[in-house]
Protein backbone atom coordinates (compact mmCIF):
# COMPACT_ATOMS: atom_id res chain seq x y z
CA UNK A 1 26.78 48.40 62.35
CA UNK A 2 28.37 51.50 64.01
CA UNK A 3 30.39 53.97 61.18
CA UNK A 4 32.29 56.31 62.19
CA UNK A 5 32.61 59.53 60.39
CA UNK A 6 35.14 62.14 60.71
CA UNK A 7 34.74 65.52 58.88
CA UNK A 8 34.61 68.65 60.19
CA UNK A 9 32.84 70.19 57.51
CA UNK A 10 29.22 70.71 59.73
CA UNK A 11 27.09 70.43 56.42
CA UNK A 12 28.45 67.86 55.46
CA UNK A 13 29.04 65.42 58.53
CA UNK A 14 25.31 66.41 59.30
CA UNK A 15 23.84 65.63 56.19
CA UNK A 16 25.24 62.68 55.76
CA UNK A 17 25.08 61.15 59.59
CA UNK A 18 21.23 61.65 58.95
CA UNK A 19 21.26 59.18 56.07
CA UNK A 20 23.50 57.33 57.88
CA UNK A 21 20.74 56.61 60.78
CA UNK A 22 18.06 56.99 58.19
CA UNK A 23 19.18 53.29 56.47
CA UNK A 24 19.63 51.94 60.30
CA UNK A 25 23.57 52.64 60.72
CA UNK A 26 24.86 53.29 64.41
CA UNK A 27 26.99 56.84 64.18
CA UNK A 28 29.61 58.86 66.01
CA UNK A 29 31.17 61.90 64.51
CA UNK A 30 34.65 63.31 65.05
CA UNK A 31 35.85 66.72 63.96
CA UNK A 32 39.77 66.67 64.08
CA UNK A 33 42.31 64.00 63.56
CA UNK A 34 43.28 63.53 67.07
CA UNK A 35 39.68 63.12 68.23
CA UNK A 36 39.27 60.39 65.55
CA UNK A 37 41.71 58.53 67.24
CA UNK A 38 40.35 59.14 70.12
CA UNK A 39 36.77 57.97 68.94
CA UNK A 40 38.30 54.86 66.99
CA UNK A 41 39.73 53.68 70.35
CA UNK A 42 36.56 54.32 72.66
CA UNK A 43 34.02 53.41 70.20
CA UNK A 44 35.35 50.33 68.50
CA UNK A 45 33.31 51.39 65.04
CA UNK A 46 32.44 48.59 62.26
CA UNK A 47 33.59 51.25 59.36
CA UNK A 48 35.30 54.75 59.45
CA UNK A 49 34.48 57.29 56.80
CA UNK A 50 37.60 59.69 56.78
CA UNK A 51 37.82 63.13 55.42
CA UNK A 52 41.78 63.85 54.05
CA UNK A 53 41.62 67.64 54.94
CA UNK A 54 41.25 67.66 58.76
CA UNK A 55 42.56 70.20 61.56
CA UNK A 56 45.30 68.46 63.83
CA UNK A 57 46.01 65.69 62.40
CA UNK A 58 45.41 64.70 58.50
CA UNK A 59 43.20 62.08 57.37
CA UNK A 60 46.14 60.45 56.19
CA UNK A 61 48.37 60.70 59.35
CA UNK A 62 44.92 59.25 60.97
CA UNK A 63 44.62 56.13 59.00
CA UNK A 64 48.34 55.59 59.13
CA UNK A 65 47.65 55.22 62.72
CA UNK A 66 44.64 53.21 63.10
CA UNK A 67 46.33 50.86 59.94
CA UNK A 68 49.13 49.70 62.58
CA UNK A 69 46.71 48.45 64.89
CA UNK A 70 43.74 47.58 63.16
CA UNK A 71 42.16 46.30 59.59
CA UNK A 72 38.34 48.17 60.05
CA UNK A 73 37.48 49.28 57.10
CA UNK A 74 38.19 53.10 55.96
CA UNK A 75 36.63 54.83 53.00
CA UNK A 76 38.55 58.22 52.12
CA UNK A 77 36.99 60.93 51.12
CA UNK A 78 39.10 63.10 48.76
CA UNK A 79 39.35 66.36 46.85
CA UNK A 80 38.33 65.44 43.00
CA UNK A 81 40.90 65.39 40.94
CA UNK A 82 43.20 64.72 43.94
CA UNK A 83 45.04 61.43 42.58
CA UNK A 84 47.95 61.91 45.22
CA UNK A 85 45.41 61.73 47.84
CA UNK A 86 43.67 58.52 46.35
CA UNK A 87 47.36 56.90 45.51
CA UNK A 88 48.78 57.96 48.78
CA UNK A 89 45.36 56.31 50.56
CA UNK A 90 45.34 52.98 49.02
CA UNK A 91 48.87 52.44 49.59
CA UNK A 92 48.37 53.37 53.84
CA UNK A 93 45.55 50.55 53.45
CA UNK A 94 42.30 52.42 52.60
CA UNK A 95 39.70 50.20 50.95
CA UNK A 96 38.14 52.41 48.95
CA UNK A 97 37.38 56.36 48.26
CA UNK A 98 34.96 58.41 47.35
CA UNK A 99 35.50 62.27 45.55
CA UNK A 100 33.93 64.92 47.39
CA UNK A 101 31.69 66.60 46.77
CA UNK A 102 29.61 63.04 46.36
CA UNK A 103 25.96 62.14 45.90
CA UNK A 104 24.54 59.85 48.92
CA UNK A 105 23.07 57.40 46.88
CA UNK A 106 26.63 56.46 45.89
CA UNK A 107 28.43 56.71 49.13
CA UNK A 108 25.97 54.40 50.61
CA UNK A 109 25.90 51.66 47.74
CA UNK A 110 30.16 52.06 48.45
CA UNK A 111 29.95 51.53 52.27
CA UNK A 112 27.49 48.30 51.28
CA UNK A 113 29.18 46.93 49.02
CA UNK A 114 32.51 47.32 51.30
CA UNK A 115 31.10 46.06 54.03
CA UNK A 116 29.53 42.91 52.27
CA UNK A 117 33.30 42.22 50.98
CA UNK A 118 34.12 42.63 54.86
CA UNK A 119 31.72 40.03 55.98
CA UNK A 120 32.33 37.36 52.87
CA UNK A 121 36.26 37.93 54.27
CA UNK A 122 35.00 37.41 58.08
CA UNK A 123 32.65 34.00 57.22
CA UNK A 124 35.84 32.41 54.92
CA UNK A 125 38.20 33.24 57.71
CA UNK A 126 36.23 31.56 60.20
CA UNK A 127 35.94 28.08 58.73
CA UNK A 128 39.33 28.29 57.46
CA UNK A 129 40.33 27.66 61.42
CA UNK A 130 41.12 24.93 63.92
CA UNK A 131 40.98 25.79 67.30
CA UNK A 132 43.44 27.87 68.32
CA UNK A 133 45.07 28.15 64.71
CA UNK A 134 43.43 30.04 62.25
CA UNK A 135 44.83 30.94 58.65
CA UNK A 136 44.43 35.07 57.33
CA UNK A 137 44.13 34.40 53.66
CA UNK A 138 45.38 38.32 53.15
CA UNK A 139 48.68 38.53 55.12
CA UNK A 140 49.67 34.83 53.91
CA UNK A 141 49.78 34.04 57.51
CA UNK A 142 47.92 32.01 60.60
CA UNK A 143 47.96 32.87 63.76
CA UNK A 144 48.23 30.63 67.32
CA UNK A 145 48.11 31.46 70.32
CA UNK A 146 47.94 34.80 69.70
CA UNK A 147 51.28 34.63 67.39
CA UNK A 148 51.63 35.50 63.63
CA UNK A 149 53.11 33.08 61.75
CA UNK A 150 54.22 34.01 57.95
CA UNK A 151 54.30 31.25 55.57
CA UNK A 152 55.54 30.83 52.46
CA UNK A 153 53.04 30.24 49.15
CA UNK A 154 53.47 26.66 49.34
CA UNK A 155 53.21 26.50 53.24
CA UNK A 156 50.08 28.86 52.95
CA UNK A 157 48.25 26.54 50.03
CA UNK A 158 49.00 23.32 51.87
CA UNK A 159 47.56 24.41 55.39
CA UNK A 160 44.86 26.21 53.69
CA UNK A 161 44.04 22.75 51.98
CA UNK A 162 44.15 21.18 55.09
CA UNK A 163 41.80 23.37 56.96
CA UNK A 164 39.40 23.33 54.31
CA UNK A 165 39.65 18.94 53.99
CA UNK A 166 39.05 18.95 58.08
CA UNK A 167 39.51 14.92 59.66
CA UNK A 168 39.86 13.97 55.93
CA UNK A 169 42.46 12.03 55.26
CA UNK A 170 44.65 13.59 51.89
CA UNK A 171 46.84 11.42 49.69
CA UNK A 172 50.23 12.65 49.45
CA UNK A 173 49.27 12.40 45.09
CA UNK A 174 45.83 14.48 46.13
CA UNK A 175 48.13 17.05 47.49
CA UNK A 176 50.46 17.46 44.90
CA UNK A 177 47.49 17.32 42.36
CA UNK A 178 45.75 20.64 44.19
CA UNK A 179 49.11 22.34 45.16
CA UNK A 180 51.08 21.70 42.10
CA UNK A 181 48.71 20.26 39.53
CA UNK A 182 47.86 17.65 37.87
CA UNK A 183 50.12 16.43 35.44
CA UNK A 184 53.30 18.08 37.55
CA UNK A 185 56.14 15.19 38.17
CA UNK A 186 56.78 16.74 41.73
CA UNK A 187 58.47 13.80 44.59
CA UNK A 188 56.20 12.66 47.19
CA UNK A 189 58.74 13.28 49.69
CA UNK A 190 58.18 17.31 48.73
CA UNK A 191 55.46 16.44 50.42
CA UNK A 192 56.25 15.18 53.61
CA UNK A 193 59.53 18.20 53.39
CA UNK A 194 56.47 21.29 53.29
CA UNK A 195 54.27 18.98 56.15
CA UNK A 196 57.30 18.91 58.01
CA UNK A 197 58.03 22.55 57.69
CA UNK A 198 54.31 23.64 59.18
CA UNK A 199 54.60 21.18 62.06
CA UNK A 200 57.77 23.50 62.86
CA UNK A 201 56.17 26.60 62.63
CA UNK A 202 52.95 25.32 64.68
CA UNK A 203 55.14 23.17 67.47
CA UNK A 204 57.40 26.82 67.80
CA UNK A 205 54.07 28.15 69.20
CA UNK A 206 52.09 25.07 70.87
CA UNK A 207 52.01 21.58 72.03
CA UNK A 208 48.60 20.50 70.47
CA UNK A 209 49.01 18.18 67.56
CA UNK A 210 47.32 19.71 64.67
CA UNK A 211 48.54 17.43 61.26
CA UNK A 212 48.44 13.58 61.94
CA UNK A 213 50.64 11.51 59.64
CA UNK A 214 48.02 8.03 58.71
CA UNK A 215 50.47 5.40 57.74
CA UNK A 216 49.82 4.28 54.46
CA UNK A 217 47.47 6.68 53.26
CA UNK A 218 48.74 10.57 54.06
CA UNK A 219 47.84 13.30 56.35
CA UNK A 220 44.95 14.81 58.04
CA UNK A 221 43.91 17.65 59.98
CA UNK A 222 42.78 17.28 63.64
């Protein structure tokens, strides 16, 4: 796992690289917020630790970049007592921060935990996809053929039951049962009207067949 830390506070980037490598991380250090950019880009890094207060370019201004072209995770590191910094963070799409100054033993058991939530995200992602399609459970989308595809919360719960029930064959009733509950008086032609919307939005974007109506019994994923 390669972390990337920018700070350009020499004590502390030190310091904390060396712990870093101690527990068998991979590091590269930047020191202003253009050269992050510059070291996201080249070094492709598993995790970015980012310091707020940085010459150039703010820590901010830095993850507002990287945050419009990619989801690695980013812990901040802010001023305590800051809460603008912290509010301002999580709302640009930090996953978590940490109030400087910190003790190690913390900031580690933070980038562990964060990247264990990473990986758990990364495994469910991956089954929850069908060859070219593949469903991302945050964004309420899938993506085909290199295409995003936003879905509604029905169309999201239906293809994410499919994916998950893979060359099983679903009852229209099973489907209402785990979309709408049991108990719920919903039509079965609902059914076929949210089946027939997803075919849309996957036929818009390829030819494969992906949902195959069985007569008599429902539909299934192939």
């Amino acid at each position: 796992m390669k972390i990337l830390v920018v700070e350009d506070d020499s004590g502390i980037s030190d310091f904390v690289i060396s712990e870093l490598n101690h527990e068998g991380f991979e590091t590269c250090l930047a020191l202003t917020g253009r050269e992050a950019l510059e070291i996201f880009e080249a070094e492709k890094p598993d995790l970015i630790l980012l310091d707020i207060m940085l010459p150039e370019l703010n820590g901010l201004e830095v993850l507002r970049r990287i945050r419009a072209v990619s989801t690695v995770p980013v812990i901040l590191e802010t001023a305590r007592g800051e809460t603008i910094d912290k509010i301002n963070g999580l709302n640009l799409g930090a996953d978590d921060y940490i109030p400087k100054p910190f003790e190690i033993e913390e900031l580690l058991a933070r980038i562990n935990a964060l990247l264990r939530r990473v990986n758990y995200s990364k495994n469910q992602e991956a089954s929850l996809a069908l060859r070219s399609l593949s469903l991302n459970i945050e964004r309420m989308s899938f993506s085909i053929n290199q295409n995003e595809v936003l879905l509604s919360k029905t169309e999201f719960m239906l293809l994410k039951l499919f994916l998950e029930n893979k060359e099983k064959v679903l009852s229209r009733q099973q489907i209402i049962d785990e979309i709408w509950g049991k108990g719920h008086f919903i039509d079965e032609n609902t059914v076929d009207v949210y089946v027939g919307y997803l075919r849309s939005k996957i036929s818009d974007h390829t030819k494969d067949e992906f949902i195959k109506t069985v007569r008599g019994a429902g539909y299934m994923m192939i």
